[in-house]
Protein backbone atom coordinates (compact mmCIF):
# COMPACT_ATOMS: atom_id res chain seq x y z
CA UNK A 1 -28.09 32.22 -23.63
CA UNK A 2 -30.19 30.60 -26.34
CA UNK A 3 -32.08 27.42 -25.29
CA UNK A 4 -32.36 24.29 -27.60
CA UNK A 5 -35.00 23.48 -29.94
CA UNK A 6 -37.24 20.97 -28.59
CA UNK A 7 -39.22 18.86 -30.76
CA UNK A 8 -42.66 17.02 -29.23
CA UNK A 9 -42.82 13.24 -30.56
CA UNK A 10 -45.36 10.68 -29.22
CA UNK A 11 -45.25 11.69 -25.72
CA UNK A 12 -41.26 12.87 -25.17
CA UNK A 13 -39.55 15.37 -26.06
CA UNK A 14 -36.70 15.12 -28.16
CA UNK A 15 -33.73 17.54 -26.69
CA UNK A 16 -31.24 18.73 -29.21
CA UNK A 17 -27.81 19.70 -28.06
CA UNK A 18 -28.54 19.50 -24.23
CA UNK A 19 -26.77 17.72 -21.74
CA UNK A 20 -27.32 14.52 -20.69
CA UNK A 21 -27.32 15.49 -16.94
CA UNK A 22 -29.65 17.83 -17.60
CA UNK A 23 -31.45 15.20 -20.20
CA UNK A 24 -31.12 13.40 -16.61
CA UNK A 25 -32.71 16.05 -14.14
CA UNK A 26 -29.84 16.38 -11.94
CA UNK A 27 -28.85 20.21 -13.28
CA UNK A 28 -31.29 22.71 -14.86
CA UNK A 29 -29.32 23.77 -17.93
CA UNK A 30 -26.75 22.46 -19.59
CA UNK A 31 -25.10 22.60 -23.62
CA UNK A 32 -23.60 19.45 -24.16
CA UNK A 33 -19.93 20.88 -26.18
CA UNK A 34 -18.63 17.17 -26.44
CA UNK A 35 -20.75 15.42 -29.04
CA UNK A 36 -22.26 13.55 -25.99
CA UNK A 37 -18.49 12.04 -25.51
CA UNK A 38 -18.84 11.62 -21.77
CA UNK A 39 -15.84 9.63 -21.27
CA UNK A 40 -13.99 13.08 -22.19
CA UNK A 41 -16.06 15.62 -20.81
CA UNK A 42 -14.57 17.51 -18.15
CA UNK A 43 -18.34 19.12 -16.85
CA UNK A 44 -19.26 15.25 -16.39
CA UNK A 45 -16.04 14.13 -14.56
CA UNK A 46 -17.08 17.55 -12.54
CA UNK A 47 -20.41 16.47 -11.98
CA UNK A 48 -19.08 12.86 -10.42
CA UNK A 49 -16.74 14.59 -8.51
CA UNK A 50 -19.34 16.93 -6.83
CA UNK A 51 -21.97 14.15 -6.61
CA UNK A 52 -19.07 11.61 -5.07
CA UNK A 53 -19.41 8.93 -8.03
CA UNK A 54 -16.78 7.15 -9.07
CA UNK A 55 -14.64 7.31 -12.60
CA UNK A 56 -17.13 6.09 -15.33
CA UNK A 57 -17.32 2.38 -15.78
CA UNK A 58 -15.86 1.51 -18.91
CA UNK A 59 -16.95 -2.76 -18.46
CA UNK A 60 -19.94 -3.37 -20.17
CA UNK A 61 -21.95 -4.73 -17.23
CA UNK A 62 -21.42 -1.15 -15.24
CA UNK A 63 -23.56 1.19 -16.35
CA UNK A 64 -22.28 4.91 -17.11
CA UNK A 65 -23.53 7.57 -14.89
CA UNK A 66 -25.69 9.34 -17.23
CA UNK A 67 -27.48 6.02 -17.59
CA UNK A 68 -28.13 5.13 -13.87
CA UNK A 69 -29.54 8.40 -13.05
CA UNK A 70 -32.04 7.93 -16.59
CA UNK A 71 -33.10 4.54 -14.82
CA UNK A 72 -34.08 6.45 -11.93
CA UNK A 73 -35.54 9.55 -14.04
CA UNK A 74 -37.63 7.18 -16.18
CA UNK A 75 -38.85 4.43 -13.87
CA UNK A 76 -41.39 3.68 -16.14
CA UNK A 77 -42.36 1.52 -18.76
CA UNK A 78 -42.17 4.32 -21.56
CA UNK A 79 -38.49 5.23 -21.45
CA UNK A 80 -37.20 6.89 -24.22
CA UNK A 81 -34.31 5.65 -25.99
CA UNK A 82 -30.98 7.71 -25.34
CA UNK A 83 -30.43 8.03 -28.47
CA UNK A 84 -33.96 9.65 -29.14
CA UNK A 85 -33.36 11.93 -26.39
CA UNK A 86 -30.45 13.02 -27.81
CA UNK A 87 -31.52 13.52 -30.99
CA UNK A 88 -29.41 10.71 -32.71
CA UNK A 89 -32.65 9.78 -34.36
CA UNK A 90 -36.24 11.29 -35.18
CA UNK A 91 -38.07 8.87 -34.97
CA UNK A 92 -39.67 7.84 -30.95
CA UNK A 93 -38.29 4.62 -29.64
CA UNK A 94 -38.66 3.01 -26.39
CA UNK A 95 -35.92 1.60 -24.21
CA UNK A 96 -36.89 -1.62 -23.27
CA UNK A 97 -33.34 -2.59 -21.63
CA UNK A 98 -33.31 0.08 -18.42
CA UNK A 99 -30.56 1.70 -20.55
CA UNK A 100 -28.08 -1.29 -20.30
CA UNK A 101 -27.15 -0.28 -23.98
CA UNK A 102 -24.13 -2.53 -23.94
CA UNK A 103 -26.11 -5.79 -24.96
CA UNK A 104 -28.79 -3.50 -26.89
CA UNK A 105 -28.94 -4.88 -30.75
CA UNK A 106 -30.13 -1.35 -31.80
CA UNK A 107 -27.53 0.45 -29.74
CA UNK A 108 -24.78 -1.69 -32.01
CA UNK A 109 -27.05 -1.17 -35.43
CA UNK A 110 -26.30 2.84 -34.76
CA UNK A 111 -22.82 1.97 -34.07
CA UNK A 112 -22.34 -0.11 -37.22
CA UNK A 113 -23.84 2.72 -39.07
CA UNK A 114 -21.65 5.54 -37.91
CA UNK A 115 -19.01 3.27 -39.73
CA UNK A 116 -20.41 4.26 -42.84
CA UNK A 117 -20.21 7.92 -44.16
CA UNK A 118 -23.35 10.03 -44.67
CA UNK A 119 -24.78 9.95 -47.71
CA UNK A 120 -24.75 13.79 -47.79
CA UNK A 121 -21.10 14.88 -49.46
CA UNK A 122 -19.78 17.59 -47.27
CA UNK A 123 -19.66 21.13 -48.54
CA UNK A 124 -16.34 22.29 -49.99
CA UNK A 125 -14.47 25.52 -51.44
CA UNK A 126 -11.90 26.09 -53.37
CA UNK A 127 -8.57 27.49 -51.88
CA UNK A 128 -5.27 27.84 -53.24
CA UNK A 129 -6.59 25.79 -56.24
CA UNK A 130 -7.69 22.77 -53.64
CA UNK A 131 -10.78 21.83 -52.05
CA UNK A 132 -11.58 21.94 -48.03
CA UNK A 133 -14.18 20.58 -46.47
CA UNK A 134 -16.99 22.54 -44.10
CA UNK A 135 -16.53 21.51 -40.22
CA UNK A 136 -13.41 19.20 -41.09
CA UNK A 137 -10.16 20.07 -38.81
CA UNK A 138 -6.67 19.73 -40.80
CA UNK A 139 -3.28 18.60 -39.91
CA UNK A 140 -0.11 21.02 -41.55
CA UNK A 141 0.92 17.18 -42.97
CA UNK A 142 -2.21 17.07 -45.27
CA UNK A 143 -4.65 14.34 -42.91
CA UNK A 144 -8.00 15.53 -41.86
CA UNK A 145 -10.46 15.01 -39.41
CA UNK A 146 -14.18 14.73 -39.29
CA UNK A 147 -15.55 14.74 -35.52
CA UNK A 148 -18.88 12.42 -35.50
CA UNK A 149 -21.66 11.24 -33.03
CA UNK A 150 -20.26 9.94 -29.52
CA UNK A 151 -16.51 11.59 -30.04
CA UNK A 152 -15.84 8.99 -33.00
CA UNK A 153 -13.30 10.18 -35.31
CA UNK A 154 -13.11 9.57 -39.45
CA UNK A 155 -9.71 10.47 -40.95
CA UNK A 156 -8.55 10.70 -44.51
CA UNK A 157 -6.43 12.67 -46.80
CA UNK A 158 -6.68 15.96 -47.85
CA UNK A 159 -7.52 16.68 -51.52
CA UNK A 160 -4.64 18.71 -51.78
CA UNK A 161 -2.29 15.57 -50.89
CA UNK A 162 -4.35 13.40 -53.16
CA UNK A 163 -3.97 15.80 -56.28
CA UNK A 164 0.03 16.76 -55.38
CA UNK A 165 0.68 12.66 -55.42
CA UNK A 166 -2.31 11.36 -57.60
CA UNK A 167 -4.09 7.64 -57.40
CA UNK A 168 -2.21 5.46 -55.25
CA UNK A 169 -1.87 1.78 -56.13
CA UNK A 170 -1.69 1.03 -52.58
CA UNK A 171 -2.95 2.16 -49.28
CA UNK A 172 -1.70 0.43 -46.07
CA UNK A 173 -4.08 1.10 -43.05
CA UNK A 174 -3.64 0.26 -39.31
CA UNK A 175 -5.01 -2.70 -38.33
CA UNK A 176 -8.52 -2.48 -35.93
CA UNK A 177 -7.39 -2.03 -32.24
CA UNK A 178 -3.93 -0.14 -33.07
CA UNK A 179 -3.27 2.69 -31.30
CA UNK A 180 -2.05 5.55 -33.70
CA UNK A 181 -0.49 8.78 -32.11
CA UNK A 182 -0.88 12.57 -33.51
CA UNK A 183 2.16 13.44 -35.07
CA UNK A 184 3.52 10.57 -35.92
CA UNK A 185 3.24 7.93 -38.83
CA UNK A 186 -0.38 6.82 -39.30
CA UNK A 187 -0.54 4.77 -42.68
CA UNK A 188 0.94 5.45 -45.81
CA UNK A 189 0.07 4.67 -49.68
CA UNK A 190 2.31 3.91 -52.49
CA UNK A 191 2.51 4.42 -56.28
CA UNK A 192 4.81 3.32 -59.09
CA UNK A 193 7.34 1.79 -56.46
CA UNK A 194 7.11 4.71 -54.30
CA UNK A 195 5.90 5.07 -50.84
CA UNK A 196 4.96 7.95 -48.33
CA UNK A 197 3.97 8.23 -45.00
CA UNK A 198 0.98 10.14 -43.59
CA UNK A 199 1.30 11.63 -40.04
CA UNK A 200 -1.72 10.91 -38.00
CA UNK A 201 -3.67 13.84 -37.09
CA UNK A 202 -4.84 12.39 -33.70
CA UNK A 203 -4.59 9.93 -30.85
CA UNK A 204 -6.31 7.36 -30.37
CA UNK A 205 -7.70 3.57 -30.87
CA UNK A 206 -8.49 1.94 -34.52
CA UNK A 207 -12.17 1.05 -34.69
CA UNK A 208 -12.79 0.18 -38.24
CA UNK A 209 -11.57 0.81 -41.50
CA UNK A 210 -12.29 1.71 -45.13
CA UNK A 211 -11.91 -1.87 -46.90
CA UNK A 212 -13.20 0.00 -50.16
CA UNK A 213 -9.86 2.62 -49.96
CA UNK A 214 -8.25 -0.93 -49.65
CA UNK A 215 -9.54 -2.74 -52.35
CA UNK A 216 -10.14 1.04 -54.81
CA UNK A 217 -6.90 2.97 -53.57
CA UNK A 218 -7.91 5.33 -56.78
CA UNK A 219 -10.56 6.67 -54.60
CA UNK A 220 -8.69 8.70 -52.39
CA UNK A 221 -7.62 10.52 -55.03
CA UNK A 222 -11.49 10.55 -56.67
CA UNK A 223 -13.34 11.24 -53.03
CA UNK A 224 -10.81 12.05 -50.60
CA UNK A 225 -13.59 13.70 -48.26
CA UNK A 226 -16.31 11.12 -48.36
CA UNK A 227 -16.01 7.95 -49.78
CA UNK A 228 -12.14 7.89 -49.40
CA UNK A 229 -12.39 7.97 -46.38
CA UNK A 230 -9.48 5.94 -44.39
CA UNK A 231 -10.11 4.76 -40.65
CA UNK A 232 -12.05 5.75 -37.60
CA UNK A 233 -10.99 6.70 -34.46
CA UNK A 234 -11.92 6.54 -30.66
CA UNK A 235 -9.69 9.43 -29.52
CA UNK A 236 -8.30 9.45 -26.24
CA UNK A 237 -7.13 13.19 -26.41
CA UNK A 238 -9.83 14.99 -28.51
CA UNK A 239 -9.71 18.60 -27.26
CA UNK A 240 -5.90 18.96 -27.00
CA UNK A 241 -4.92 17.09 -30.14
CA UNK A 242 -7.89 19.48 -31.86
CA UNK A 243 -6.22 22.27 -30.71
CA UNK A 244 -3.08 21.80 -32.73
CA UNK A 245 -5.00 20.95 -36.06
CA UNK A 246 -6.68 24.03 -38.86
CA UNK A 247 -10.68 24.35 -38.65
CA UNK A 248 -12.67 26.98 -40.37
CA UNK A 249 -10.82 30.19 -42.11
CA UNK A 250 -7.43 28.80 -40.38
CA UNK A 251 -7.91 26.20 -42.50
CA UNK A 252 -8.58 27.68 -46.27
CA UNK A 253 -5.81 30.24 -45.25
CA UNK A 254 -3.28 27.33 -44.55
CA UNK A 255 -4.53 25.40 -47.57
CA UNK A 256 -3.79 28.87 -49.73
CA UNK A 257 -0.06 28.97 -48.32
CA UNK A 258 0.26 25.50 -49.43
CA UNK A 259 -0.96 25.96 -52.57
CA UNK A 260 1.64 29.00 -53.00
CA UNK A 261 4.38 26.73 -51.78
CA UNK A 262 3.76 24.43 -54.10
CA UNK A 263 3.25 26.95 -57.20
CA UNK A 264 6.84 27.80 -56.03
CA UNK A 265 8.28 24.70 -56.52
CA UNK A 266 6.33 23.87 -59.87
CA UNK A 267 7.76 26.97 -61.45
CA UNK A 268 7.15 30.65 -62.58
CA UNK A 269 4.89 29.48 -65.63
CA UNK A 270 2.13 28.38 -63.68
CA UNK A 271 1.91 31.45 -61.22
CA UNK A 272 -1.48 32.30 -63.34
CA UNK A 273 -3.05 29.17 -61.20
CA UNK A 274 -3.14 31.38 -58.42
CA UNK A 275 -4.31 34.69 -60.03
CA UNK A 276 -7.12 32.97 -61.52
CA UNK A 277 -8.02 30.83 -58.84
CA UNK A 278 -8.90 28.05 -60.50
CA UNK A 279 -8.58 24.04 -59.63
CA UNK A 280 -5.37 23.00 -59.01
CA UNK A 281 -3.44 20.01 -61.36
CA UNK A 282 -4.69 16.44 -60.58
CA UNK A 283 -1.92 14.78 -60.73
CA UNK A 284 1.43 16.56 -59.80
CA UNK A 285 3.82 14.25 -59.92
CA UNK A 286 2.34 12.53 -62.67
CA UNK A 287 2.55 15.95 -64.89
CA UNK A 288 5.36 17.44 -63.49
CA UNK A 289 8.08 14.34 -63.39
CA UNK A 290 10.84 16.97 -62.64
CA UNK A 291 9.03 17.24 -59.12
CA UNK A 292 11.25 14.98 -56.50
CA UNK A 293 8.72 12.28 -55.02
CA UNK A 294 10.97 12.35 -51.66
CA UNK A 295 11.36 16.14 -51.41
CA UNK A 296 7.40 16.65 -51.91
CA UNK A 297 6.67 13.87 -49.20
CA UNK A 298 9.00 15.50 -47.05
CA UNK A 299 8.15 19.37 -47.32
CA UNK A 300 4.09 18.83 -47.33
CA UNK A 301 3.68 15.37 -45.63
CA UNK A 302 6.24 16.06 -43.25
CA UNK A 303 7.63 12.48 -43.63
CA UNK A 304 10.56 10.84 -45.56
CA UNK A 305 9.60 8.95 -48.49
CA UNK A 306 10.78 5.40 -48.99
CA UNK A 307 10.86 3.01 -52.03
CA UNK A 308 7.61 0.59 -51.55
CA UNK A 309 10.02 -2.70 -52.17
CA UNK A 310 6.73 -4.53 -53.07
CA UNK A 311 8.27 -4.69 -57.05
């Protein structure tokens, strides 16, 4: 087994990838697999278990395990931030709190940042005529997933949904603090007095939302993978709701199927689409009126359709 890469800044060491208990001292070596989401690690509820600590406090004036045993590991004045430890950022910073991050104005900056996507546009290729994203996971009803720092979720639509029902008028997002559930109706977006549903791809809390896709709705259809963008997420189920989504060739293989499917449906004359492989239409229902709105929502969103009633 490969270690990490360790990086020497101004007197600590930053620690890519490794395990906060072993970040900690308490175990010798340790790949962190979660994105340093202890709340859903099963190693750290493990490690409390063997150590006799209790379930991880989740009030803001407990502290979590991993930080009581960095009080103890850094006693000292130069503590290094967590989030310099892990490797959140490059540059060395100083904990000056005793890792009580909960009332920690730079602990909330990060948190406020994560909110908004990276300026780096995620790498996509072309299958089936649509475009998938590197490293994002896929639902069969055309939501994705983008797994971020801490566990924290970003969902949108797929480019493939956005191009079969073009710009939306309308988006209608759940509210911060809702609890939306995989599989089942998440938001939905309208156009021309139509509406459809979007199933959401996973479980969990509401922690902010994209008030440009709410203002713009013609950005989903524009930058469905970055800056349309639709909620975030503080799963509650991560690695069994992951499990049921695409990632990686299982993804670009599904996408190619759907493509197919919907070549089938569009008609013989435009079977050259897929033998050339070029980018699917734009706007399906907009070019193809013959399309029904409700039968496309239903076979590739896996939802029923419903007039908007918003006139």
């Amino acid at each position: 087994m490969k270690s990490s890469s360790k990086t020497k800044i101004q007197g600590f060491q930053v620690l890519e990838k490794e395990c906060i208990w072993m970040k900690a001292g308490v175990i010798n070596f340790r790949m962190c697999d979660c994105a340093y989401d202890c709340n859903h690690c099963a190693f750290d509820k493990g490690m409390r278990r063997a150590m006799g600590i209790g379930p991880t406090a989740r009030t803001e004036k407990i502290a979590p395990d991993w930080a009581t045993h960095l009080q103890k590991k850094f006693a000292g004045a130069d503590r290094p931030c967590r989030h310099s430890l892990t490797g959140r950022v490059e540059a060395p910073k100083i904990c000056m709190l005793n890792y009580e991050c909960y009332h920690c104005a730079y602990d909330q900056m990060l948190d406020d940042m994560d909110v908004s996507p990276s300026s780096h546009r995620p790498q996509t290729v072309l299958a089936g005529g649509y475009l998938v994203a590197e490293d994002y996971y896929y639902h069969p009803g055309h939501s994705w997933v983008r797994i971020e720092h801490g566990g924290r979720s970003r969902v949108g639509l797929d480019d493939f949904a956005a191009c079969l029902f073009g710009p939306s008028r309308r988006v209608a997002l759940p509210p911060l603090g809702a609890v939306v559930h995989q599989d089942q109706i998440g938001w939905s977006f309208q156009r021309d007095h139509r509406e459809a549903a979007v199933l959401s791809p996973l479980t969990g809390t509401v922690l902010a939302v994209n008030h440009d896709a709410q203002d713009h709705p013609e950005i989903l259809h524009e930058d469905p993978y970055h800056g349309g963008w639709l909620f975030m997420v503080e799963p509650t189920r991560p690695h069994k709701d992951l499990k049921n989504l695409y990632f990686g060739d299982q993804s670009r293989r599904w996408m190619e199927s759907e493509g197919q499917r919907l070549l089938e449906m569009m008609g013989p004359e435009y079977g050259d689409l897929a033998a050339t492989g070029s980018r699917g239409i734009r706007d399906v229902v907009g070019a193809l009126t013959q399309l029904d709105w409700n039968i496309l929502a239903e076979r590739f969103l896996q939802t029923v359709a419903r007039p908007s009633g918003t006139g």
